[in-house]
Every structure is written in C-alpha cells, then in structure tokens.
Protein backbone atom coordinates (compact mmCIF):
# COMPACT_ATOMS: atom_id res chain seq x y z
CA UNK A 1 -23.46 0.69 -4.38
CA UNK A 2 -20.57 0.93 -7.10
CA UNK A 3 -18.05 2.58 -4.20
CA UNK A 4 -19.46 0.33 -1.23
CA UNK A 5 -18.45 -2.68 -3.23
CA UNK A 6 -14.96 -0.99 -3.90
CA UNK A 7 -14.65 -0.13 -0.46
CA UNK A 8 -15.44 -3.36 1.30
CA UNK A 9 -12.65 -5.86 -0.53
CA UNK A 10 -10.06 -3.25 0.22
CA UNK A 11 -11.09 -2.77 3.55
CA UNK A 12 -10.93 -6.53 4.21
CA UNK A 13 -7.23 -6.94 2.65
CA UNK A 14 -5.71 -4.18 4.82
CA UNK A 15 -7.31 -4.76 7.93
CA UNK A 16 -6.47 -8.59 7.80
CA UNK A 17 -2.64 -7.55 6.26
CA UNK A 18 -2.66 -5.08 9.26
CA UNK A 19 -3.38 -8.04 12.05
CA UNK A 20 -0.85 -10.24 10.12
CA UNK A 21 1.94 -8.03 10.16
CA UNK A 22 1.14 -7.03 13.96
CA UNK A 23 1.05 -10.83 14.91
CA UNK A 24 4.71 -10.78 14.00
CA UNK A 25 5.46 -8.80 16.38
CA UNK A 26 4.10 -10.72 19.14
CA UNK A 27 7.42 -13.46 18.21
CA UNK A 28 10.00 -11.55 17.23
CA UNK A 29 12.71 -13.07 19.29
CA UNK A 30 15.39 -10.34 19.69
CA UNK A 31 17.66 -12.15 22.61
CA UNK A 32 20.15 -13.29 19.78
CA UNK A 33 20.65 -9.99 18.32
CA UNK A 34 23.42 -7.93 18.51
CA UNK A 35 22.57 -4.21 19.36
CA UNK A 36 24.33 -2.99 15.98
CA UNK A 37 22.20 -5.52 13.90
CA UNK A 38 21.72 -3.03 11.24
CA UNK A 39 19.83 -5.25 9.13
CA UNK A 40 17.70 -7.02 11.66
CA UNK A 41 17.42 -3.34 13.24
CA UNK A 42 15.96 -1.83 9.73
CA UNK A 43 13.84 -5.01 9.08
CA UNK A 44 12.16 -4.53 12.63
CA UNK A 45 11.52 -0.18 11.12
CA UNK A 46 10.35 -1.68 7.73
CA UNK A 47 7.81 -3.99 9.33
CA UNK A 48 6.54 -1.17 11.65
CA UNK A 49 5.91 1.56 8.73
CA UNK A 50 4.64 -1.25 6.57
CA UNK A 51 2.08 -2.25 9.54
CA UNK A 52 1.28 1.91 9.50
CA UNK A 53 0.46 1.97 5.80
CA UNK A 54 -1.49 -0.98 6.03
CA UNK A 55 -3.17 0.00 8.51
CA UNK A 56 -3.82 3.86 7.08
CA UNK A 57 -5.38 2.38 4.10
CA UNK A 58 -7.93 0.68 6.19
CA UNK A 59 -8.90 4.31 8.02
CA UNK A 60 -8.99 6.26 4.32
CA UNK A 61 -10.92 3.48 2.60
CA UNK A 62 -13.51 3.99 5.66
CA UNK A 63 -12.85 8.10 5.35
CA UNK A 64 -12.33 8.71 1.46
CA UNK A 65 -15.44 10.48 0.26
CA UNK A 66 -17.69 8.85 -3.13
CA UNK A 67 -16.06 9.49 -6.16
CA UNK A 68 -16.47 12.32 -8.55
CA UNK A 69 -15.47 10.97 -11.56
CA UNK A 70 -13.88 7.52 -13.20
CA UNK A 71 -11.89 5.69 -15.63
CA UNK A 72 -14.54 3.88 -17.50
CA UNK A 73 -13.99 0.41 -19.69
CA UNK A 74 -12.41 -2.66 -18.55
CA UNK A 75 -8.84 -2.24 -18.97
CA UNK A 76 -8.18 0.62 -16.60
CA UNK A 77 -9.71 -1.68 -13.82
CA UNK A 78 -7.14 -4.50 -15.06
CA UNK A 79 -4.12 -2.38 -14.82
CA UNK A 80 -4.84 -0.76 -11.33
CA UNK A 81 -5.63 -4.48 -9.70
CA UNK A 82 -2.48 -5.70 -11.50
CA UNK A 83 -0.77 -2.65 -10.52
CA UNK A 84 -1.35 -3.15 -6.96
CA UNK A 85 -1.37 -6.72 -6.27
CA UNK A 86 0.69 -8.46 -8.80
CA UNK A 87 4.20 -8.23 -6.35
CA UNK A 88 2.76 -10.08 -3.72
CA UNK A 89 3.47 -13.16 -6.28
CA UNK A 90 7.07 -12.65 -6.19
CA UNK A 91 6.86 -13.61 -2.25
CA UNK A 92 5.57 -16.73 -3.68
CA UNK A 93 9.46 -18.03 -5.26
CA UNK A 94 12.46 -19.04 -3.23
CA UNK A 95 13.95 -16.39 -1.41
CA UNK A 96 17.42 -16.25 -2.67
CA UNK A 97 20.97 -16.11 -0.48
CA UNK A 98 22.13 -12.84 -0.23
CA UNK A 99 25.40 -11.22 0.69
CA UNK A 100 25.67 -8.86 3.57
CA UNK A 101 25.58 -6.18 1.52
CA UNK A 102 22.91 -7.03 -0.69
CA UNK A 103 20.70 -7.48 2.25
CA UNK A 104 21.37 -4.34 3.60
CA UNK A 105 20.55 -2.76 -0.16
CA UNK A 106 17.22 -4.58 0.32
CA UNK A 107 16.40 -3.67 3.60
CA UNK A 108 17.19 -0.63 3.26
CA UNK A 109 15.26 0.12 0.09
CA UNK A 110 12.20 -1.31 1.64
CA UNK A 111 12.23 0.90 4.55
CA UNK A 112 12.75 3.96 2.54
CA UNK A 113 9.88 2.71 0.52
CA UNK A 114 7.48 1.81 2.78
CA UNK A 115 8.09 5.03 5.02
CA UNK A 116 7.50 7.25 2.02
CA UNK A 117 4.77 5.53 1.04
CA UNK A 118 3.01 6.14 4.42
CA UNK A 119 4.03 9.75 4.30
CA UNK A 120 2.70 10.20 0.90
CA UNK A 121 -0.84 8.23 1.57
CA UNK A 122 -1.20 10.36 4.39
CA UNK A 123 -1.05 13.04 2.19
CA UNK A 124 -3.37 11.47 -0.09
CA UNK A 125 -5.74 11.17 2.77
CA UNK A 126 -9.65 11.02 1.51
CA UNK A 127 -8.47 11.07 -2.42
CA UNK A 128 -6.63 7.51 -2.18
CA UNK A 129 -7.98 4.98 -4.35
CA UNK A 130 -7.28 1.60 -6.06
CA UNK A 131 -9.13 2.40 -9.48
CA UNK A 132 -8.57 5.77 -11.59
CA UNK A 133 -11.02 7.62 -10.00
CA UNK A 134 -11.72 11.96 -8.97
CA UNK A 135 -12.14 12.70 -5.20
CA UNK A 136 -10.34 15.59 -4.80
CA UNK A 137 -6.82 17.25 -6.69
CA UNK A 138 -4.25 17.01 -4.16
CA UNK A 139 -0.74 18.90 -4.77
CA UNK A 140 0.75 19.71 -1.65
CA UNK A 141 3.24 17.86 0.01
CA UNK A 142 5.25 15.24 -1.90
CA UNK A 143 2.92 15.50 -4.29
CA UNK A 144 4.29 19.40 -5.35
CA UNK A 145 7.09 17.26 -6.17
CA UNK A 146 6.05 14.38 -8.36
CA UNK A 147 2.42 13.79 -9.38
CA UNK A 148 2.95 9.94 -8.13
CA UNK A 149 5.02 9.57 -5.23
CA UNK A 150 2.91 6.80 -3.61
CA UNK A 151 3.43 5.13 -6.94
CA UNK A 152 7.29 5.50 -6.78
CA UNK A 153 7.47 4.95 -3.18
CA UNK A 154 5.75 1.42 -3.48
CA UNK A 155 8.01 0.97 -6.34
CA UNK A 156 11.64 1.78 -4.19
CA UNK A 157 9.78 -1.02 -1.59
CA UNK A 158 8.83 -3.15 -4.26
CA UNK A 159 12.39 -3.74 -5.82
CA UNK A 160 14.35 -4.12 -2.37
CA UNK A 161 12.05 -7.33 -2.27
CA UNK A 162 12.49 -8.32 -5.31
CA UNK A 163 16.18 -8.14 -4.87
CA UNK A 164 15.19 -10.99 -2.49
CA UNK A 165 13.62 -12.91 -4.73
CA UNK A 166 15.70 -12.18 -7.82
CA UNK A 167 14.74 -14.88 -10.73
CA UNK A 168 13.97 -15.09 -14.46
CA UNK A 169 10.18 -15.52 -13.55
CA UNK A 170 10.10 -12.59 -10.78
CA UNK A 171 11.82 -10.41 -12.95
CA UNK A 172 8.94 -11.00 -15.55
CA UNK A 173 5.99 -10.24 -13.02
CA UNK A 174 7.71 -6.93 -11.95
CA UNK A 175 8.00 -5.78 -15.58
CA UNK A 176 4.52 -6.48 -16.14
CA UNK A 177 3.57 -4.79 -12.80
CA UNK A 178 5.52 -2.07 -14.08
CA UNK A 179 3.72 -1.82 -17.46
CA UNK A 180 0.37 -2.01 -15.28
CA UNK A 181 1.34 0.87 -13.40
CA UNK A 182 2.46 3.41 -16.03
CA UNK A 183 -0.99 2.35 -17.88
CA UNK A 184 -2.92 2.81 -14.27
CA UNK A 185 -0.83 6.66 -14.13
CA UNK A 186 -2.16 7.43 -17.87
CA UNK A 187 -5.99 6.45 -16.76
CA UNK A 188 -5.66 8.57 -13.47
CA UNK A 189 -3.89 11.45 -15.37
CA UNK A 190 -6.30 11.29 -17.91
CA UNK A 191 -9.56 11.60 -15.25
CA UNK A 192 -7.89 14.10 -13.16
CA UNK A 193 -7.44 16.73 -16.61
CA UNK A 194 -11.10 15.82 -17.44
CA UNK A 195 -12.39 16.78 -13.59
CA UNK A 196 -10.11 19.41 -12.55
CA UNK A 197 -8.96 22.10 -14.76
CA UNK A 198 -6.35 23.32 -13.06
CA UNK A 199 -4.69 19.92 -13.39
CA UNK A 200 -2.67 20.84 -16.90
CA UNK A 201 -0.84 23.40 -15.57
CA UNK A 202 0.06 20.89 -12.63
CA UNK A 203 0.69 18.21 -15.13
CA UNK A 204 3.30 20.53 -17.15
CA UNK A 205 5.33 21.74 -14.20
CA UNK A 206 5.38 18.68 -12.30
CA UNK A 207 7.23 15.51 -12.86
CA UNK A 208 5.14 12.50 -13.02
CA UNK A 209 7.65 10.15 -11.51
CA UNK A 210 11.69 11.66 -10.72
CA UNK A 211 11.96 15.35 -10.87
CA UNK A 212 14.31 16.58 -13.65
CA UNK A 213 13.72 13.21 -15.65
CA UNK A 214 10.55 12.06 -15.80
C-alpha cells in the first residue's frame, strides 16, 4: 500500500508535466526565427529532452519494482520532497533581462542538464525513486562515474534557470534545495551500504558528485 501511494502522486505530476510541456509545442511559432537562432534553437532541444525525462519518469514509476529497503523517520522524507520540488518556486519570481550571452549560458546549461538527466534516469531505470529507498545497486553507465549523476545533472539544469531568475530570495531557495539534496544523498548512501554490501567498495572508488573533487 506504502509504494502504491508513492507511486500514484508521482505518476500524476509527470504525466500531467509531460502533456504540459507537449502542449507547447502545439504553438511554438517559429516563422520569426532566424535559422541560426542559437538560443531559440537550444530552447526548442531543452524543451524536447525535458518533455523525454518527464515523460520517462512516468514509464519507471509504472515499471520500478517494490522497494527493498528505506530511509525510515521523518526527515529523510522532508529532504527528498524538498530536494525535488523546491526549484519549481523559483519559476514563481520575475524572470530577469538577460544579455545575449547570459541567455545562451542559461540555455545552454539547461539543455546539458536536462539531456544528462534523461540519459542517467534511463540508466536508473526500475531503481529510480523520490524517497531513499533499495531496489536494486546500479553502477554502470554514468553512474561508474559519479554515484549521483541524476542528482548533478538536475543540478547543471537547475542553475541555468536560476540564472533566469537570479534574486536575493531565489538564491535562498536554491541553497536550501541544495542543503536538501546533499542530506537526501547521505539517507540514500546510507540505505544502499545497509542493503548491498558491495556498495563500500563502490562508495570509496567512486565520486559522489565531480570526479577528482568530490
């Protein structure tokens, strides 16, 4: 009942985030657009892999198996829903005026970010999951890399918009969704060594966030 009732909210947000993002399409006007448009170009890519990984997390929420093992108390629950959902505030505050260049910065970084984050969730596949929880240790891919590249691949996504909404206040909710996280990558960490032996040796020869630094 526990993972139904995990599964059906989730399932809800990206399915309805999937059929918003795909109703853009439908008026996307591209008659006054130059052909070398690089911004409007990478905006139209950014929208398309962001419409992918919302959409992929509606297929593994449907495929991911029950969970073996979980973060228990309250606060590891708090930090994962903060973790994930707090940055859709910052969409709330005026979008600043941006240079050329600044633009292109934040397009850019959002397309990098969402891309990677659909490669690394595919990955992921049947393990992905909102709460620290145990489905099954996954290492290959990006993840023989880092130990949380969906994490940092959000996080590349999530500062190219923030760069769009740059203000005192925004720059408060990304710090705390930043705290949120690295408490959310402790809890998952911490259920992984207690499930999977084999996970220590991972943990020491893999880099948690940027190879060679952290």
């Amino acid at each position: 009942m526990y993972d139904l009732l995990m599964r059906l909210p989730l399932l809800v947000w990206a399915s309805f985030s999937t059929v918003k993002q795909l109703r853009w399409f439908v008026y996307i006007d591209i008659r006054n657009k130059s052909p070398i448009d690089f911004v409007y170009a990478v905006h139209i890519a950014m929208r398309l892999s962001t419409t992918a990984f919302l959409a992929l997390v509606a297929a593994v929420v449907i495929l991911r198996t029950r969970p073996s093992g979980k973060a228990s108390g309250l606060e590891p629950r708090i930090a994962a829903l903060v973790g994930s959902f707090l940055t859709y505030g910052i969409a709330l505050f005026p979008r600043r005026e941006l240079s050329l260049p600044a633009e292109m910065v934040s397009a850019t970084l959002m397309l990098i970010g969402t891309a990677g984050a659909v490669v690394a969730l595919s990955q992921l596949g049947r393990s992905f999951s909102i709460m620290a929880e145990t489905r099954q240790l996954v290492t290959r891919g990006a993840y023989r890399l880092v130990r949380h590249p969906l994490y940092l691949t959000e996080g590349i996504a999530i500062f190219g918009l923030f760069i769009q909404f740059a203000s005192v206040w925004t720059t408060l909710l990304l710090a705390v969704q930043i705290a949120c996280q690295l408490r959310r990558m402790h809890y998952e960490e911490m259920v992984l060594s207690m499930d999977f032996p084999q996970y220590h040796l991972y943990k020491q020869n893999t880099a948690r966030l940027i190879p060679g630094i952290y």
